[in-house]
PDB file of N, CA and C in Angstrom:
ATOM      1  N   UNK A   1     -54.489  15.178 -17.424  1.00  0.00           N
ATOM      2  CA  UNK A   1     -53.123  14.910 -16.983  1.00  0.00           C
ATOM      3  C   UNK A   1     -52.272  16.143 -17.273  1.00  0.00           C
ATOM      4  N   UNK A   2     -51.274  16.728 -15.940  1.00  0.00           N
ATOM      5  CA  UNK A   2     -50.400  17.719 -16.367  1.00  0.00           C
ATOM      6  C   UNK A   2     -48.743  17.018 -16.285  1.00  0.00           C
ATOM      7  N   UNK A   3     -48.103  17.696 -17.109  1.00  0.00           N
ATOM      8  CA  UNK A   3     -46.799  17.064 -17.320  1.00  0.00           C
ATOM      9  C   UNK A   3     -46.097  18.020 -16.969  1.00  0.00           C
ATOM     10  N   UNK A   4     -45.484  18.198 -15.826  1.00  0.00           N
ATOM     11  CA  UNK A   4     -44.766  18.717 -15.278  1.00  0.00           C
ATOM     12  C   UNK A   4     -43.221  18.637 -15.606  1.00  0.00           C
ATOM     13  N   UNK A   5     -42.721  19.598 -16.294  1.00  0.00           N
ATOM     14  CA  UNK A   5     -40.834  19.284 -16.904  1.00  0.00           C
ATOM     15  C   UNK A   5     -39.975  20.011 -16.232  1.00  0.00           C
ATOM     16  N   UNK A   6     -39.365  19.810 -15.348  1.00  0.00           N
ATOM     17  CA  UNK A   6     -38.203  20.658 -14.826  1.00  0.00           C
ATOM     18  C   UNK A   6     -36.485  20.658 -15.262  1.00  0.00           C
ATOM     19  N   UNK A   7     -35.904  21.523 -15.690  1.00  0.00           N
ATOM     20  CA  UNK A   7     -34.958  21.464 -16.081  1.00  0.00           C
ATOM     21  C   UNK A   7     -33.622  21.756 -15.157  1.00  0.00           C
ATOM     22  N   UNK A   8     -32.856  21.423 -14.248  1.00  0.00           N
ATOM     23  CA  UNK A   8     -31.771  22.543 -14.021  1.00  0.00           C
ATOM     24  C   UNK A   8     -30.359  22.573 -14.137  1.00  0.00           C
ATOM     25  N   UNK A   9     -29.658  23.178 -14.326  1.00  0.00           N
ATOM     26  CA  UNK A   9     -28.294  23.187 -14.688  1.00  0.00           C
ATOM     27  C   UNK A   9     -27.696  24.101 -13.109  1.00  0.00           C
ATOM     28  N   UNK A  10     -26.955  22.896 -12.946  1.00  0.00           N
ATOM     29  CA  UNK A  10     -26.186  23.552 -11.234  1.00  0.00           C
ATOM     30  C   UNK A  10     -25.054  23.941 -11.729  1.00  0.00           C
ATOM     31  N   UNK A  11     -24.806  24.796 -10.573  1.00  0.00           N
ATOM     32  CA  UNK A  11     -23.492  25.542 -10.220  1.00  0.00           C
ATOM     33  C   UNK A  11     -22.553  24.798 -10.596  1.00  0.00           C
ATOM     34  N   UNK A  12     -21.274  25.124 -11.744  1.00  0.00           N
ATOM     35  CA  UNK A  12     -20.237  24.092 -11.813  1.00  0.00           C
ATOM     36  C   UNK A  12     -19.242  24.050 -10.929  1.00  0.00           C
ATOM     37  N   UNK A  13     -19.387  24.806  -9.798  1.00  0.00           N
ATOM     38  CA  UNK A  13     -18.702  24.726  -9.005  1.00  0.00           C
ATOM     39  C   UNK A  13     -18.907  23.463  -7.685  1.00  0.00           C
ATOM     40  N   UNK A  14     -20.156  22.926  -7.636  1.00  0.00           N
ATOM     41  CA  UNK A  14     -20.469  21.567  -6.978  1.00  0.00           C
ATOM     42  C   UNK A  14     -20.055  20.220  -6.892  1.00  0.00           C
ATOM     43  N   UNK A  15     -19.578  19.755  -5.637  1.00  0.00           N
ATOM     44  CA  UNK A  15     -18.648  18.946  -5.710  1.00  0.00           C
ATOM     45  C   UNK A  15     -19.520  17.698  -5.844  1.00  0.00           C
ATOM     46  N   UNK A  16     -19.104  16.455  -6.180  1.00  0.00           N
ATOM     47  CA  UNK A  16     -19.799  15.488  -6.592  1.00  0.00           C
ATOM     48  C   UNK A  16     -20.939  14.969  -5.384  1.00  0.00           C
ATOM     49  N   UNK A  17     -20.637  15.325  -4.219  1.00  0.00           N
ATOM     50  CA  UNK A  17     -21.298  14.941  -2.863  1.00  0.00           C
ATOM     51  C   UNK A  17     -22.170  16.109  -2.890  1.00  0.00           C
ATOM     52  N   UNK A  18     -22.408  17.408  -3.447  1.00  0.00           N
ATOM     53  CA  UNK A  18     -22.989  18.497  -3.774  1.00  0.00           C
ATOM     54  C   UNK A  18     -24.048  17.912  -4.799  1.00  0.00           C
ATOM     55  N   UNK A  19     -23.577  17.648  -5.843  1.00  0.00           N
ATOM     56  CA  UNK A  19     -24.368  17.227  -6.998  1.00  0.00           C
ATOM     57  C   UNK A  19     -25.391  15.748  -6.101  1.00  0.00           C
ATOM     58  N   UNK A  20     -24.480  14.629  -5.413  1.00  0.00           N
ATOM     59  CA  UNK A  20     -25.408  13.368  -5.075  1.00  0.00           C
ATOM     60  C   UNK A  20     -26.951  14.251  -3.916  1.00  0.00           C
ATOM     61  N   UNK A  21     -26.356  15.021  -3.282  1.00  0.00           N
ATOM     62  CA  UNK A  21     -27.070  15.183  -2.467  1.00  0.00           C
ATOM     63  C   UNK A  21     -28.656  16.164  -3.017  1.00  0.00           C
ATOM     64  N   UNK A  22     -27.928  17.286  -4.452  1.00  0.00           N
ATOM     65  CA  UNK A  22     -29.434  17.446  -5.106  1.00  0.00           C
ATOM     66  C   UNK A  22     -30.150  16.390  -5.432  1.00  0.00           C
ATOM     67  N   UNK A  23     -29.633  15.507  -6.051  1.00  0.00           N
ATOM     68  CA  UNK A  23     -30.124  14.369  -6.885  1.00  0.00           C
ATOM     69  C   UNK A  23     -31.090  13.833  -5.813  1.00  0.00           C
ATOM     70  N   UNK A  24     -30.851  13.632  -4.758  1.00  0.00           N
ATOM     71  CA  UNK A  24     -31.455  12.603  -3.802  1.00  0.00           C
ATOM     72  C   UNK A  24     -32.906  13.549  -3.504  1.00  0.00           C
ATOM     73  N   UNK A  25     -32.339  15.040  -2.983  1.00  0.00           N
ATOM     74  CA  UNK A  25     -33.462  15.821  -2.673  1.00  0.00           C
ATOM     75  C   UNK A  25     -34.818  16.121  -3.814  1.00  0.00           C
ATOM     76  N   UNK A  26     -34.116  16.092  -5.430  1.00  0.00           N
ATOM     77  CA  UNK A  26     -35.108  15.911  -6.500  1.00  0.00           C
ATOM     78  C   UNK A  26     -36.247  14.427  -6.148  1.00  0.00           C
ATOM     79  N   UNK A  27     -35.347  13.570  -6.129  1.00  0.00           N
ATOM     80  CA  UNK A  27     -35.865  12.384  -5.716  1.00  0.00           C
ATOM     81  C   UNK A  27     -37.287  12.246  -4.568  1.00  0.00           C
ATOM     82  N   UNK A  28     -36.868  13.013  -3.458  1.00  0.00           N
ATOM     83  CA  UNK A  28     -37.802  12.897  -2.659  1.00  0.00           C
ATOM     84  C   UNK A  28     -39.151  14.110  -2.733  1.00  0.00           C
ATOM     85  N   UNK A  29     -39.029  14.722  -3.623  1.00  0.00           N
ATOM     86  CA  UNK A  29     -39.720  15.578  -4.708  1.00  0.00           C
ATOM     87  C   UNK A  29     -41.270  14.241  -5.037  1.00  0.00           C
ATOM     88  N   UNK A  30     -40.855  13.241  -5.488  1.00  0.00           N
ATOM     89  CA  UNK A  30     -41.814  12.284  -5.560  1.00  0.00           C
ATOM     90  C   UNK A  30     -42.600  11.491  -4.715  1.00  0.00           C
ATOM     91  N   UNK A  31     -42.701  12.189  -3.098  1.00  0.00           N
ATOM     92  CA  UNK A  31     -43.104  11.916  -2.069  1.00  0.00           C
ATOM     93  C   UNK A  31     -44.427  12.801  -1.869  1.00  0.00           C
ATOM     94  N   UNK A  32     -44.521  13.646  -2.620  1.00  0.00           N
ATOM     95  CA  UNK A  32     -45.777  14.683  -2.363  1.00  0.00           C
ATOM     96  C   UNK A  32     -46.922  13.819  -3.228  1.00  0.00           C
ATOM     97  N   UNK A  33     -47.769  14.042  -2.168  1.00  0.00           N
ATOM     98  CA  UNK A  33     -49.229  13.113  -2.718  1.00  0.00           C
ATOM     99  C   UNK A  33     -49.629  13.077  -3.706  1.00  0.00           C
ATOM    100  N   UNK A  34     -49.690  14.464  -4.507  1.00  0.00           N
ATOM    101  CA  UNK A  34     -50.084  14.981  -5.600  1.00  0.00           C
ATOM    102  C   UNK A  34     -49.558  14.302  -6.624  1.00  0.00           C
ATOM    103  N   UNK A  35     -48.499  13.742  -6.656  1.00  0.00           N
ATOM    104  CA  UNK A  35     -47.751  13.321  -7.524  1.00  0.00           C
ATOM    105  C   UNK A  35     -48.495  11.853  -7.972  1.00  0.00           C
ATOM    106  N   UNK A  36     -48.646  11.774  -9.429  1.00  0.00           N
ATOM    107  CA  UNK A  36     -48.744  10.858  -9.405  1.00  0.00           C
ATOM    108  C   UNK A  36     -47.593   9.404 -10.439  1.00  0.00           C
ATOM    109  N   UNK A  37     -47.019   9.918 -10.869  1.00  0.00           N
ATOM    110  CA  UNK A  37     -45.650   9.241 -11.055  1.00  0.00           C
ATOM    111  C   UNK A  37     -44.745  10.500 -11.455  1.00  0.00           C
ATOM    112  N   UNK A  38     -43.485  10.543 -10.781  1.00  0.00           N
ATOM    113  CA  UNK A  38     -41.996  10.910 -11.185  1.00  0.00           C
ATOM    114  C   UNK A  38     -40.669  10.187 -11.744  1.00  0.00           C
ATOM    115  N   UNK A  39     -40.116  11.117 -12.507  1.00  0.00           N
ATOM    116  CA  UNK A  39     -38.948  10.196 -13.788  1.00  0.00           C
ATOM    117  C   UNK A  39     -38.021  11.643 -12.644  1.00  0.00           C
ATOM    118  N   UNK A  40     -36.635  10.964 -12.795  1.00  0.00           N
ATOM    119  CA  UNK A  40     -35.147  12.149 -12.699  1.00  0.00           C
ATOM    120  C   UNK A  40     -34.559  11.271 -13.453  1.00  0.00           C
ATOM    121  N   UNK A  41     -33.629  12.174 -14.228  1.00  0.00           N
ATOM    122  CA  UNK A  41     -32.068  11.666 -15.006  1.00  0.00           C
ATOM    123  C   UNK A  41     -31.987  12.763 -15.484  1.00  0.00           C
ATOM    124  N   UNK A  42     -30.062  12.678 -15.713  1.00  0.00           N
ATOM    125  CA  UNK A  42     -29.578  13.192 -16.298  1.00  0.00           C
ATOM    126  C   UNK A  42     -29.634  12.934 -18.065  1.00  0.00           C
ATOM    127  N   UNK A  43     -29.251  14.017 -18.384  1.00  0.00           N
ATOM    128  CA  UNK A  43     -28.861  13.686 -20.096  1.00  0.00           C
ATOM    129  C   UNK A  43     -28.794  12.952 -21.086  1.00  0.00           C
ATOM    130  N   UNK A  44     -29.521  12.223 -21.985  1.00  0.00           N
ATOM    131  CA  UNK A  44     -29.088  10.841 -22.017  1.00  0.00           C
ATOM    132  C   UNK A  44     -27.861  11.032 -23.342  1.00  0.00           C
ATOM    133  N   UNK A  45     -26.928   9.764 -23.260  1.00  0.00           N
ATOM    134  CA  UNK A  45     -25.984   9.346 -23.970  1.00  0.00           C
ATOM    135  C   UNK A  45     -26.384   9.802 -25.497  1.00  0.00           C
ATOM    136  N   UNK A  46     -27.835   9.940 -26.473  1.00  0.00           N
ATOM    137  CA  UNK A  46     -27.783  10.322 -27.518  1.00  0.00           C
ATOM    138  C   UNK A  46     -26.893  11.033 -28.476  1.00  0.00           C
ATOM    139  N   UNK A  47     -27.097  10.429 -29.803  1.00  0.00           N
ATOM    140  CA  UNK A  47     -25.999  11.380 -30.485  1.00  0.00           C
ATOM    141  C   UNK A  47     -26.210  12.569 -30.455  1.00  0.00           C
ATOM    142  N   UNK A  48     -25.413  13.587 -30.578  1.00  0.00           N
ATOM    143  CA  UNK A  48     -25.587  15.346 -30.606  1.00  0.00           C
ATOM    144  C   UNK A  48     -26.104  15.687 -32.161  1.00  0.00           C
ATOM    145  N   UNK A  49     -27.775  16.726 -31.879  1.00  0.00           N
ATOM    146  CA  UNK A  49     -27.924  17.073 -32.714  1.00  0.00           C
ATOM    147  C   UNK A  49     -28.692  18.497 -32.387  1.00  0.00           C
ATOM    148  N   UNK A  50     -28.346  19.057 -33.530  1.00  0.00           N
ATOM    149  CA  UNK A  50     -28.490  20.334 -33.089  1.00  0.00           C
ATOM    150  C   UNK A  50     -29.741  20.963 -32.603  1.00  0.00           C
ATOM    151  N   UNK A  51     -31.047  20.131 -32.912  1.00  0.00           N
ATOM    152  CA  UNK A  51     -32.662  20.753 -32.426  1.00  0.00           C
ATOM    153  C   UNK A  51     -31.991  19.928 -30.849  1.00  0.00           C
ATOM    154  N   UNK A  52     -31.272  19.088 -30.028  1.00  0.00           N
ATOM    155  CA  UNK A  52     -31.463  18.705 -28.773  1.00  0.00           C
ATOM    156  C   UNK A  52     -30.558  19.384 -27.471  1.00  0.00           C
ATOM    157  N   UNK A  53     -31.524  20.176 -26.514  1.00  0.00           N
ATOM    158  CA  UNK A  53     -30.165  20.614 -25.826  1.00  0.00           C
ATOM    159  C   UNK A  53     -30.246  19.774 -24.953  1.00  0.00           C
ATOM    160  N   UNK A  54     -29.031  19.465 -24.460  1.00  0.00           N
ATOM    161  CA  UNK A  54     -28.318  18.498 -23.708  1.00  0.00           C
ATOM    162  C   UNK A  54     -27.329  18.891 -22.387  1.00  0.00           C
ATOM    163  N   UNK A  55     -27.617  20.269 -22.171  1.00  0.00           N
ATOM    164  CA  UNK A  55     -26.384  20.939 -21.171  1.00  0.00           C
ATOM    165  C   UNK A  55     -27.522  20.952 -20.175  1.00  0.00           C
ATOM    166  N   UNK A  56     -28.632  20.665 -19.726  1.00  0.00           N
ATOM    167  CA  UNK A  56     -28.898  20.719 -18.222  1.00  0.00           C
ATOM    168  C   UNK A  56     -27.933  19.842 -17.409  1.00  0.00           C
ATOM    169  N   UNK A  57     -27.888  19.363 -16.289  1.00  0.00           N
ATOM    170  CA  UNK A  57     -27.510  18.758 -15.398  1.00  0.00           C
ATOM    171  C   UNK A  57     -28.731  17.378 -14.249  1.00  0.00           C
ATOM    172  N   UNK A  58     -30.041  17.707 -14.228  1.00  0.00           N
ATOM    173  CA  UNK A  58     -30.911  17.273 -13.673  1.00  0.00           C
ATOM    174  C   UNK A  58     -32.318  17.294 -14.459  1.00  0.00           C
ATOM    175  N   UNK A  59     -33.070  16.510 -14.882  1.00  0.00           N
ATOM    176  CA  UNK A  59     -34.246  16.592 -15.498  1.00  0.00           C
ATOM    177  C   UNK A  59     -34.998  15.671 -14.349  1.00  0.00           C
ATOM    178  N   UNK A  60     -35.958  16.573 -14.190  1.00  0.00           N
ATOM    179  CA  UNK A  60     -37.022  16.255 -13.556  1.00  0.00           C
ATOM    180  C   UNK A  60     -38.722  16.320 -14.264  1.00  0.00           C
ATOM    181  N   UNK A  61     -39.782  14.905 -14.611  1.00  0.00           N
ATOM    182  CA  UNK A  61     -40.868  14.492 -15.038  1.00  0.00           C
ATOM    183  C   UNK A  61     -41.775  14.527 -14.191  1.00  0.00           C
ATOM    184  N   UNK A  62     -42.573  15.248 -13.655  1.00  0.00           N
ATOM    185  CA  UNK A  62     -44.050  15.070 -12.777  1.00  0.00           C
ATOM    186  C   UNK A  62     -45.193  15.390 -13.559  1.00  0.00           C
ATOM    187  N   UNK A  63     -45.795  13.542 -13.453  1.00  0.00           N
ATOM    188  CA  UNK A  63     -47.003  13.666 -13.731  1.00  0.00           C
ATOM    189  C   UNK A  63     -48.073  14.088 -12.504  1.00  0.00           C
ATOM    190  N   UNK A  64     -48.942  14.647 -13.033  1.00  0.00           N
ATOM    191  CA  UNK A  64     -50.425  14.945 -12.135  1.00  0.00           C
ATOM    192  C   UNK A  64     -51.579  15.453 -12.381  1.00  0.00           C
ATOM    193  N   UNK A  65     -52.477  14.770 -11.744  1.00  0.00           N
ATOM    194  CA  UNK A  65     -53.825  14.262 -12.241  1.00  0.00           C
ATOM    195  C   UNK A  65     -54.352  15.512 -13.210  1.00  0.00           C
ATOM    196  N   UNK A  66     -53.756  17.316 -12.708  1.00  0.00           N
ATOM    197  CA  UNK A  66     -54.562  18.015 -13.510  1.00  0.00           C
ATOM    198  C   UNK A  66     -54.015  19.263 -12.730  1.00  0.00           C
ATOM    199  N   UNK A  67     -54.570  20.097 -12.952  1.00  0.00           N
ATOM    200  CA  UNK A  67     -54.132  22.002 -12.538  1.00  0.00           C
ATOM    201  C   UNK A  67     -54.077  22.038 -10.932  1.00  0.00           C
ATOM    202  N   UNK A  68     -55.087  21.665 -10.466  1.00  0.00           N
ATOM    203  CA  UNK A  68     -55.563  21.352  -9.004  1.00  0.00           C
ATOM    204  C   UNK A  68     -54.402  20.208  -8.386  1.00  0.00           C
ATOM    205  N   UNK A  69     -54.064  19.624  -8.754  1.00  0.00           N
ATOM    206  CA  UNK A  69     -52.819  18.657  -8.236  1.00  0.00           C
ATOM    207  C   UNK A  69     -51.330  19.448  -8.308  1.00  0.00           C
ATOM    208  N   UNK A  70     -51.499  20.156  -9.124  1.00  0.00           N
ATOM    209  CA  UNK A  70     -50.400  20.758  -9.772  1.00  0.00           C
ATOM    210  C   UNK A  70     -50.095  21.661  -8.518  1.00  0.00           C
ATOM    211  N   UNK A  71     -51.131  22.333  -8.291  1.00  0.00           N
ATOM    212  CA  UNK A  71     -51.028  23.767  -6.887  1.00  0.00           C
ATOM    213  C   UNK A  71     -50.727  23.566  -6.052  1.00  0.00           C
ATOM    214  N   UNK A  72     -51.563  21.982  -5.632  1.00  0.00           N
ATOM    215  CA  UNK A  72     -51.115  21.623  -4.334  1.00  0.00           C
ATOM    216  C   UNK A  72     -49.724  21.166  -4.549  1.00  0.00           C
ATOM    217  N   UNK A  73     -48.777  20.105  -5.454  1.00  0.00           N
ATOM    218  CA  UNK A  73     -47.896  20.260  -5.694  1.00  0.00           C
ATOM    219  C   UNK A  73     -46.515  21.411  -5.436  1.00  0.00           C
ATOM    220  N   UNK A  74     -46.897  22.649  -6.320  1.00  0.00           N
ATOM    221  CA  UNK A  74     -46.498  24.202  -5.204  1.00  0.00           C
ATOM    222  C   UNK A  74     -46.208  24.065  -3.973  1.00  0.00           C
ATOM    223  N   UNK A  75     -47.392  24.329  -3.172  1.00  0.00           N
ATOM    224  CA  UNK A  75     -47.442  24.513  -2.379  1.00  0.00           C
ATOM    225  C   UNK A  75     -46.936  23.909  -0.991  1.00  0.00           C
ATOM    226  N   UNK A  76     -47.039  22.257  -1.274  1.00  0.00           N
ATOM    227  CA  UNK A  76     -46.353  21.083  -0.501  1.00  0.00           C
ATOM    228  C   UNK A  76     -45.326  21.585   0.124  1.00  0.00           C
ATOM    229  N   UNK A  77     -44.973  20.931   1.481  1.00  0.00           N
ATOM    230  CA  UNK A  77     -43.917  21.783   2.259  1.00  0.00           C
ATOM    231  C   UNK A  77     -43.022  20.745   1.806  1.00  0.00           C
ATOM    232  N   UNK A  78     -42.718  19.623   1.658  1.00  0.00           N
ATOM    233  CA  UNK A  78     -41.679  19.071   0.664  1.00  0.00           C
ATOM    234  C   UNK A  78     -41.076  20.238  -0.620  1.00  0.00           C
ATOM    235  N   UNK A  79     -41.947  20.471  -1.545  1.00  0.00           N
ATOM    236  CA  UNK A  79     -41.724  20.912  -2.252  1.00  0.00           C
ATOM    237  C   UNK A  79     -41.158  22.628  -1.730  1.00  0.00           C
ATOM    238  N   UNK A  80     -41.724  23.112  -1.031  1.00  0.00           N
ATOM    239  CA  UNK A  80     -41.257  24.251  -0.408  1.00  0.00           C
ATOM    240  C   UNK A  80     -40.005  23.823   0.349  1.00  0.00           C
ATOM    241  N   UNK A  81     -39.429  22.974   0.971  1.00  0.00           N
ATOM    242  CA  UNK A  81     -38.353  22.716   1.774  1.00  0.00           C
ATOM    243  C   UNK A  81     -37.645  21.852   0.512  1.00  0.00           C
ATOM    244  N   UNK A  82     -37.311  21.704  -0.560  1.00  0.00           N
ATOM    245  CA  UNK A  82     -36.890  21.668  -1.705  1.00  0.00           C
ATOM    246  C   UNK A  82     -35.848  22.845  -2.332  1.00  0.00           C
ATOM    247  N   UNK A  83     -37.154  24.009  -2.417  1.00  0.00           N
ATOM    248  CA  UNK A  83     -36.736  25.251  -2.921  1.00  0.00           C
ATOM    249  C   UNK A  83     -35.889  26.017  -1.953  1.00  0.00           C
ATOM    250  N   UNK A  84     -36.146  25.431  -0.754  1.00  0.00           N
ATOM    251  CA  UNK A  84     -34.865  26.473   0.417  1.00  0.00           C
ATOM    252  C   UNK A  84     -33.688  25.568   0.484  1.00  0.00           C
ATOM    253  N   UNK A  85     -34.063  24.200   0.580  1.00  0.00           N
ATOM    254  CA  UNK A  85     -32.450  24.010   0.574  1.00  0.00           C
ATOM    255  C   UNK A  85     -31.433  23.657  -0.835  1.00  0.00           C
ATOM    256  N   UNK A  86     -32.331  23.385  -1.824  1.00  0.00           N
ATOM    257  CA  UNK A  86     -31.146  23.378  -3.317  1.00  0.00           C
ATOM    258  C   UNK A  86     -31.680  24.958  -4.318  1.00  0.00           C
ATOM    259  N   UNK A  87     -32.229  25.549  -4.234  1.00  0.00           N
ATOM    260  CA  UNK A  87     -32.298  26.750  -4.646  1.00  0.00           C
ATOM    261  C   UNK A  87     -30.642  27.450  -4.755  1.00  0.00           C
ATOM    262  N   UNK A  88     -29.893  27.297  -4.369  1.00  0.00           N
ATOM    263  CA  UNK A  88     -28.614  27.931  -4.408  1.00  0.00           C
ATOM    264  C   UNK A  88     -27.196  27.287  -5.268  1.00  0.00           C
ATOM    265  N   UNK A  89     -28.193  25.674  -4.979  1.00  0.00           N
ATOM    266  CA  UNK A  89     -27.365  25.135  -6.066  1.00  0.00           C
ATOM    267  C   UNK A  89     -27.832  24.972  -7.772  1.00  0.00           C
ATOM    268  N   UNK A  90     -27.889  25.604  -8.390  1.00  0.00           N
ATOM    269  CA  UNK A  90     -28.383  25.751  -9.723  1.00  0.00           C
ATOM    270  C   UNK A  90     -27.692  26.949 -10.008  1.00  0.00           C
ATOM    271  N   UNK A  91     -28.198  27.285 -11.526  1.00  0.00           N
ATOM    272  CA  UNK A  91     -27.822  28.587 -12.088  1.00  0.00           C
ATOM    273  C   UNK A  91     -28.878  29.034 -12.951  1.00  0.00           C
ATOM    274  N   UNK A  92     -29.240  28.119 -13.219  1.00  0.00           N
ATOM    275  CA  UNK A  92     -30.934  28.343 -14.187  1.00  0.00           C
ATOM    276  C   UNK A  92     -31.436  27.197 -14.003  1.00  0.00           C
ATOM    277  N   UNK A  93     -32.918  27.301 -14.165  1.00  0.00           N
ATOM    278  CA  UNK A  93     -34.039  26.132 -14.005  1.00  0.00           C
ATOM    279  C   UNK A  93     -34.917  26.466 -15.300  1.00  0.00           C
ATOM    280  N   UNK A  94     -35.277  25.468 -16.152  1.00  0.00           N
ATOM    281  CA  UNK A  94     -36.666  26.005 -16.594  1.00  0.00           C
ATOM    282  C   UNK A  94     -37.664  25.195 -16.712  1.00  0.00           C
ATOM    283  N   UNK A  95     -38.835  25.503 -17.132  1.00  0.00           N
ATOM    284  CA  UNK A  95     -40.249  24.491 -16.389  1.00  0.00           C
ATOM    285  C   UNK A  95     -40.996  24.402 -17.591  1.00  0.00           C
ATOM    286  N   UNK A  96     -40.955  23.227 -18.060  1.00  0.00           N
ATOM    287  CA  UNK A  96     -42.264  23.133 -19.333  1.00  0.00           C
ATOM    288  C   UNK A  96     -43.230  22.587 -18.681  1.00  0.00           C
ATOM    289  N   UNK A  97     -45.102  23.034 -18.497  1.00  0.00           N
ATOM    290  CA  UNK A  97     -46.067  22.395 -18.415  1.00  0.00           C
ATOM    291  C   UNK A  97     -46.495  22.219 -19.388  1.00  0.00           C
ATOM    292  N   UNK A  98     -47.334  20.829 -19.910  1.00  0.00           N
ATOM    293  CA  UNK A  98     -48.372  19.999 -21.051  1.00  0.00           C
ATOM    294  C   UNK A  98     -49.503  19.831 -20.241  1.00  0.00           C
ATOM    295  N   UNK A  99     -50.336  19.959 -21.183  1.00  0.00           N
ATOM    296  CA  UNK A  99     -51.568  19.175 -20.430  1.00  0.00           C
ATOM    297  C   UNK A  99     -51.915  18.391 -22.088  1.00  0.00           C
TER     298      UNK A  99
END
């Protein structure tokens, strides 16, 4: 199993119909075959402590079966038509894999 973690923090300049409309496109992120379950949310309500950062904007969870799921994952034209149309809305992303 690979655990796929995506992090991103958008542009604060995005208007709330800006922000719904990444959200939805993360969402359909969980349509690629490869996938075999996806989590999105934001931040959760927890108390603030200092080992937790909490300033992304979008967290994204993909599980999949293994390295080979993972590529095709990449590669998916979902996932490629993902990266062209919210690629501009962010400011940083970052990606933890587990296996």
């Amino acid at each position: 199993m690979l655990i796929h973690s995506v992090y991103f923090w958008l542009k604060p300049t995005l208007s709330e119909k800006e922000k719904s409309f990444f959200f939805r496109e993360v969402e359909i992120l969980s349509e690629i075959k490869s996938v075999t379950r996806s989590y999105t949310g934001s931040p959760a309500k927890t108390p603030p402590r200092a080992v937790v950062d909490d300033g992304y904007d979008c967290g994204l969870i993909v599980l999949l079966e293994d390295i080979s799921a993972h590529d095709l994952y990449q590669a998916d034209p979902i996932h490629l038509a993902f990266i062209e149309k919210c690629s501009q809305m962010w400011e940083k992303v970052v990606i933890y894999d587990s296996e």
